[in-house]
PDB file of N, CA and C in Angstrom:
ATOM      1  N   UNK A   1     171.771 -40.476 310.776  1.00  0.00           N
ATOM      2  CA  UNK A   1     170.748 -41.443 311.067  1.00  0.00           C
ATOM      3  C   UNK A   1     169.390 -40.749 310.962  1.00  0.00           C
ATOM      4  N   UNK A   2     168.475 -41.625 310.373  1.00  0.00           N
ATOM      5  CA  UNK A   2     166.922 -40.685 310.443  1.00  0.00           C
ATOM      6  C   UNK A   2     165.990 -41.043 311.528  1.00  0.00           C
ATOM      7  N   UNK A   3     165.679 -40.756 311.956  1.00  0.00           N
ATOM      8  CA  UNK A   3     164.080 -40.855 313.087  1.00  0.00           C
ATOM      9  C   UNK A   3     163.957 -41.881 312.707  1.00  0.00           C
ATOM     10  N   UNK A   4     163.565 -42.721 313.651  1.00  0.00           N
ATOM     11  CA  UNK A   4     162.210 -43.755 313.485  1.00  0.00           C
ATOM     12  C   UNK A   4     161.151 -44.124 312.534  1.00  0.00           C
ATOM     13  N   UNK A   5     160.720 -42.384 313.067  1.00  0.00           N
ATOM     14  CA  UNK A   5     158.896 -42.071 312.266  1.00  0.00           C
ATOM     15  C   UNK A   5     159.629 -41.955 310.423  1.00  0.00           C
ATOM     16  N   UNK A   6     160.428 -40.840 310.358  1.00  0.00           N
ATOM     17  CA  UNK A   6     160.657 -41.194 309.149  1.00  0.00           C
ATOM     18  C   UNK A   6     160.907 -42.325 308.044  1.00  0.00           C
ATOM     19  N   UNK A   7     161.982 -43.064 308.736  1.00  0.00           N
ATOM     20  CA  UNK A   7     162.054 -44.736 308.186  1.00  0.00           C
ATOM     21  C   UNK A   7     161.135 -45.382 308.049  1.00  0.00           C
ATOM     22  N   UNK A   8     160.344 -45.380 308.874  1.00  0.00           N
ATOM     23  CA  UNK A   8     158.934 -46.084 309.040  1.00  0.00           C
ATOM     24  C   UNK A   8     157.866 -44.836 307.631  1.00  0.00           C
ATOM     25  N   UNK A   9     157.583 -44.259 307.487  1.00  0.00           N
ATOM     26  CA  UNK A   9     157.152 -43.067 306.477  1.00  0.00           C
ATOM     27  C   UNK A   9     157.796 -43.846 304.696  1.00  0.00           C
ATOM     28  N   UNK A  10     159.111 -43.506 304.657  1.00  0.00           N
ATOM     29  CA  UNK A  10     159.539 -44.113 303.674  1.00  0.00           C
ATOM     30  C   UNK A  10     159.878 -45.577 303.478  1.00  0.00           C
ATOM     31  N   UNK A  11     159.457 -46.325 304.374  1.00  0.00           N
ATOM     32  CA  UNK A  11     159.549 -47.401 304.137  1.00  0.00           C
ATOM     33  C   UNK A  11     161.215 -48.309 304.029  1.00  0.00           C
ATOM     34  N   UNK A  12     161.831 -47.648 304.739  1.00  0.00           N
ATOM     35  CA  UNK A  12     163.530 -47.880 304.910  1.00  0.00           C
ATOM     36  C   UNK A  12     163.703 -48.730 305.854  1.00  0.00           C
ATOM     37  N   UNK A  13     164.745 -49.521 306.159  1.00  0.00           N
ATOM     38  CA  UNK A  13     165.412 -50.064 307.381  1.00  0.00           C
ATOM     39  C   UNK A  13     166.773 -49.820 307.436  1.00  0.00           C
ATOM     40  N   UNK A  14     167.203 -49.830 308.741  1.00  0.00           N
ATOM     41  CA  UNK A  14     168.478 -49.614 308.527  1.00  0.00           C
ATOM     42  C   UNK A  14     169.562 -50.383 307.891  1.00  0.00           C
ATOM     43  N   UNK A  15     170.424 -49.471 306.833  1.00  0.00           N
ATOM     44  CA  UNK A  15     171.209 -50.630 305.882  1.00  0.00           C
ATOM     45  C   UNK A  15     170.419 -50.340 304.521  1.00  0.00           C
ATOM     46  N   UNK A  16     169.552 -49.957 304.649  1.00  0.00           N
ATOM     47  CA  UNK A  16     169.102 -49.603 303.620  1.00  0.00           C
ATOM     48  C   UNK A  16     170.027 -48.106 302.502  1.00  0.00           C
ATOM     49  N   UNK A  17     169.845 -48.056 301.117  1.00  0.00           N
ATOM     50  CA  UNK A  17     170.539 -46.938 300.705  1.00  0.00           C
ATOM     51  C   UNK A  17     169.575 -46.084 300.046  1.00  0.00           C
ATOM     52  N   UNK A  18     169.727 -45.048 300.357  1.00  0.00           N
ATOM     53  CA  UNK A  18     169.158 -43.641 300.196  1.00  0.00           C
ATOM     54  C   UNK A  18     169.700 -42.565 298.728  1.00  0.00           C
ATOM     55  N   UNK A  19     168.479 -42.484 298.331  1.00  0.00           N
ATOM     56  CA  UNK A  19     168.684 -41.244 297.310  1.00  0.00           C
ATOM     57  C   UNK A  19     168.245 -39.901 297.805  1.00  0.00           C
ATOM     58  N   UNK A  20     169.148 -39.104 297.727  1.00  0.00           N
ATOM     59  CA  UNK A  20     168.961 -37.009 298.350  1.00  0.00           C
ATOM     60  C   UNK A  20     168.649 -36.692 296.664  1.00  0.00           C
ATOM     61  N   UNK A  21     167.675 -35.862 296.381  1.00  0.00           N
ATOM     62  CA  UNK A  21     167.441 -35.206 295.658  1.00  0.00           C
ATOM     63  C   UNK A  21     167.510 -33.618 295.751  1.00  0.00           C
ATOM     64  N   UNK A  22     168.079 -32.799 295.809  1.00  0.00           N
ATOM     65  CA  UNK A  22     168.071 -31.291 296.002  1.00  0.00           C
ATOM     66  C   UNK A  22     167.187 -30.615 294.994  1.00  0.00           C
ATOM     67  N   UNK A  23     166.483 -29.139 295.110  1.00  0.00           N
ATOM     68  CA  UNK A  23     166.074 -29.003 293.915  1.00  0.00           C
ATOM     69  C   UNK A  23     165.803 -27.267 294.934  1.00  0.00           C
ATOM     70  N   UNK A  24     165.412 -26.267 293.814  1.00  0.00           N
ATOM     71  CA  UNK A  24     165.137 -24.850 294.949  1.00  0.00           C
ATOM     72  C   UNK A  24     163.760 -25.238 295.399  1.00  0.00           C
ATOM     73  N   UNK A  25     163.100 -26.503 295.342  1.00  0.00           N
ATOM     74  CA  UNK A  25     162.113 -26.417 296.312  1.00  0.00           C
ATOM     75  C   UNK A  25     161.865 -27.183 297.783  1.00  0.00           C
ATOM     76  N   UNK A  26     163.208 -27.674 297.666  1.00  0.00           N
ATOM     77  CA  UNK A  26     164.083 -28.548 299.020  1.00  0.00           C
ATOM     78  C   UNK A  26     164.711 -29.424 298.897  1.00  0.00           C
ATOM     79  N   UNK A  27     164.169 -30.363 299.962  1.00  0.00           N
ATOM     80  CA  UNK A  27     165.357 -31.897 299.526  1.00  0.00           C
ATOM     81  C   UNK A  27     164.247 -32.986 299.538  1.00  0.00           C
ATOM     82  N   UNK A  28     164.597 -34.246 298.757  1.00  0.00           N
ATOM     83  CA  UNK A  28     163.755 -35.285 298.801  1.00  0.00           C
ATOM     84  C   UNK A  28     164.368 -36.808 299.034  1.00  0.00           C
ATOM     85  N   UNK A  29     164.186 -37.177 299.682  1.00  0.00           N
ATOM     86  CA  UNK A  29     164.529 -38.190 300.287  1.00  0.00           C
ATOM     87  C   UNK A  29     164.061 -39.775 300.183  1.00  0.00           C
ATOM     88  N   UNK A  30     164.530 -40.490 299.111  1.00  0.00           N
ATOM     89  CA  UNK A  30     163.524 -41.726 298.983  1.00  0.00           C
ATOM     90  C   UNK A  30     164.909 -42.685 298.926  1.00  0.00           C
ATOM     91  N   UNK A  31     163.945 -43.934 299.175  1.00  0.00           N
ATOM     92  CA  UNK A  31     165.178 -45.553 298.886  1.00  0.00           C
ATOM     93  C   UNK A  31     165.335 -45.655 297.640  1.00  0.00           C
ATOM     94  N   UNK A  32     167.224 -45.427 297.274  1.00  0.00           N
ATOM     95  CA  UNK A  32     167.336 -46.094 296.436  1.00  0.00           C
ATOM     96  C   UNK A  32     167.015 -47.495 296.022  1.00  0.00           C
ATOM     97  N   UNK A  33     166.808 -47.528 293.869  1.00  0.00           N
ATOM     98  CA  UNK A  33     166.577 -48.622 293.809  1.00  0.00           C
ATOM     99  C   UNK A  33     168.264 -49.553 293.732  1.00  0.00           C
ATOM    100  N   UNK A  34     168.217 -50.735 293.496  1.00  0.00           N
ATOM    101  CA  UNK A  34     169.643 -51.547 293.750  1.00  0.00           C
ATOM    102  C   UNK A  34     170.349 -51.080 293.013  1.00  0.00           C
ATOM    103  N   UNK A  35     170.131 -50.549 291.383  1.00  0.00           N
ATOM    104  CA  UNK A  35     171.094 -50.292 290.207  1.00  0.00           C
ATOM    105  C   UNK A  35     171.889 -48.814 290.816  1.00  0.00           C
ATOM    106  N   UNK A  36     171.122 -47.993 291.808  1.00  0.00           N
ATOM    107  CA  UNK A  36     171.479 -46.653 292.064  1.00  0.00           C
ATOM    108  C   UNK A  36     172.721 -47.079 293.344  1.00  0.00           C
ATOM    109  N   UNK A  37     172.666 -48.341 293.572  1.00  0.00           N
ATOM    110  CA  UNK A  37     174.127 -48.513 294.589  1.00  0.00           C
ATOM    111  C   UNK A  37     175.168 -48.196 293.986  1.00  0.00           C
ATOM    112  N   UNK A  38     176.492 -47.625 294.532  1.00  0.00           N
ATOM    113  CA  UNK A  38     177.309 -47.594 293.622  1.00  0.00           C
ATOM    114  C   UNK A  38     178.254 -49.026 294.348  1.00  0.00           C
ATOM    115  N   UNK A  39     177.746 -49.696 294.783  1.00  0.00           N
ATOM    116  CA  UNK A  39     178.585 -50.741 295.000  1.00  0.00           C
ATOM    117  C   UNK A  39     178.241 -52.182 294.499  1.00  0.00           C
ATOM    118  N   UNK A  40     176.804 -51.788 293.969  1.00  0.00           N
ATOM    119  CA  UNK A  40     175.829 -53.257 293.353  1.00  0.00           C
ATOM    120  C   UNK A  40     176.737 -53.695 292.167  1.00  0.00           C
ATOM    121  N   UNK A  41     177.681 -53.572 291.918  1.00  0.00           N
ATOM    122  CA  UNK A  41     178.767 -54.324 290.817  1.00  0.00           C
ATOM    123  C   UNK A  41     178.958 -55.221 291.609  1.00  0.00           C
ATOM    124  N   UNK A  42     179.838 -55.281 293.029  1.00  0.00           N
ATOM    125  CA  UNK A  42     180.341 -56.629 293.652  1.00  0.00           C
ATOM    126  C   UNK A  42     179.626 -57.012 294.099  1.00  0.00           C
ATOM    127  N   UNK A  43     179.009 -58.018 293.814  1.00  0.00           N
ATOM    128  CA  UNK A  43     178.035 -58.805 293.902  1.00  0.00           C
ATOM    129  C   UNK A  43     178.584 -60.499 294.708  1.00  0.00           C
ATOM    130  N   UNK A  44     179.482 -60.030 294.347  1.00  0.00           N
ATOM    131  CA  UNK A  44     179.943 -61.081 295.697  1.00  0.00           C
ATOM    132  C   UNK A  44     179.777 -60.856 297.021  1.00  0.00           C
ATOM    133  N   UNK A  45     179.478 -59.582 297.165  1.00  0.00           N
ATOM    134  CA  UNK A  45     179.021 -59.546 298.524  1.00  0.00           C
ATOM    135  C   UNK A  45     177.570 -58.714 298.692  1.00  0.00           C
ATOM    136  N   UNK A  46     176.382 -59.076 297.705  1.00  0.00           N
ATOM    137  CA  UNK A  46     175.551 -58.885 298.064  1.00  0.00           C
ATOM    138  C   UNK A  46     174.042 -59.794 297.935  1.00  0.00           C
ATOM    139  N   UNK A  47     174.720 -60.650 299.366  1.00  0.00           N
ATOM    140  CA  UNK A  47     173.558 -61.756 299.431  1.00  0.00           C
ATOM    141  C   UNK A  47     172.449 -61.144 300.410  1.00  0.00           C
ATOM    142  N   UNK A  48     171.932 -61.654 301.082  1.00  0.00           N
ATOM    143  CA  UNK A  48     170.570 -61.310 302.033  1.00  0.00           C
ATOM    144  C   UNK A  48     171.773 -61.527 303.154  1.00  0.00           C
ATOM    145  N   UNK A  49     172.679 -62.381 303.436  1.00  0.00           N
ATOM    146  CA  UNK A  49     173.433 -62.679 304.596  1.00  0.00           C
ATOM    147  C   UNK A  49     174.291 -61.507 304.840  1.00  0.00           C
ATOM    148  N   UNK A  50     174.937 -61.331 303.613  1.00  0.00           N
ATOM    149  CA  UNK A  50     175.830 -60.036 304.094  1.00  0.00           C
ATOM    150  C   UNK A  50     175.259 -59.288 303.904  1.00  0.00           C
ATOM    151  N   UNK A  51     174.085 -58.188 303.397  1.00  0.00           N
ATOM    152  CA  UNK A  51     173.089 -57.072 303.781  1.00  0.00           C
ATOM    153  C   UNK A  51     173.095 -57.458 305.678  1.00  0.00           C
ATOM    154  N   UNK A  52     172.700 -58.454 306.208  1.00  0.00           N
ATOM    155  CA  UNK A  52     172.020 -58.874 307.557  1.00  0.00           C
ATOM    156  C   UNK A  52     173.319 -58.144 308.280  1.00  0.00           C
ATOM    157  N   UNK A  53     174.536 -58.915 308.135  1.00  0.00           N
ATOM    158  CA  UNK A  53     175.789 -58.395 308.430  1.00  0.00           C
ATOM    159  C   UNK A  53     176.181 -56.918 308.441  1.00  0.00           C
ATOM    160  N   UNK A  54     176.327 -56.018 307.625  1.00  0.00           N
ATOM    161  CA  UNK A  54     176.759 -54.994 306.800  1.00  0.00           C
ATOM    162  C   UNK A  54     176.021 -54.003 307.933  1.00  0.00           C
ATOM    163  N   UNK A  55     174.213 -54.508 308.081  1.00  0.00           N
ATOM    164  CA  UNK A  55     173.735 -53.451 308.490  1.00  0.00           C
ATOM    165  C   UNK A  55     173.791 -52.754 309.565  1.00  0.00           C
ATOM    166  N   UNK A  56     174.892 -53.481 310.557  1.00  0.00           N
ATOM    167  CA  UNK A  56     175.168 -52.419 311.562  1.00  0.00           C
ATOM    168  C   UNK A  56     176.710 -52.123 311.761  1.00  0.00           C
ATOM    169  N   UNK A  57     177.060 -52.369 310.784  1.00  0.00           N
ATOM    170  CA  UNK A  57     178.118 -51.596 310.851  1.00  0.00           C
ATOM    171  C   UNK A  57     177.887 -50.026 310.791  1.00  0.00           C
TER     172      UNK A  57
END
């Protein structure tokens, strides 16, 4: 889970999906866009209702 301040920084909510970038000059941390889900194929289950749902699991 990230901080608060951070989410709020990158502009995330929870439920939201995340890209890690590694590199030798650290790590980088931004919101993936939708195509980078690896689950945005089933699209049967990605309305605004089930995101609402999903997100606390």
């Amino acid at each position: 889970m990230l901080p608060r301040e951070v989410r709020t920084l990158l502009g995330v909510r929870p439920g939201d999906t995340l890209a890690f970038h590694i590199d030798a000059s650290g790590v980088r941390i931004e919101r993936a866009a939708r195509d980078d889900d690896t689950f945005a194929t089933f699209d049967e289950w990605a309305g605004k209702a089930d995101d609402e749902v999903y997100q606390d699991l």
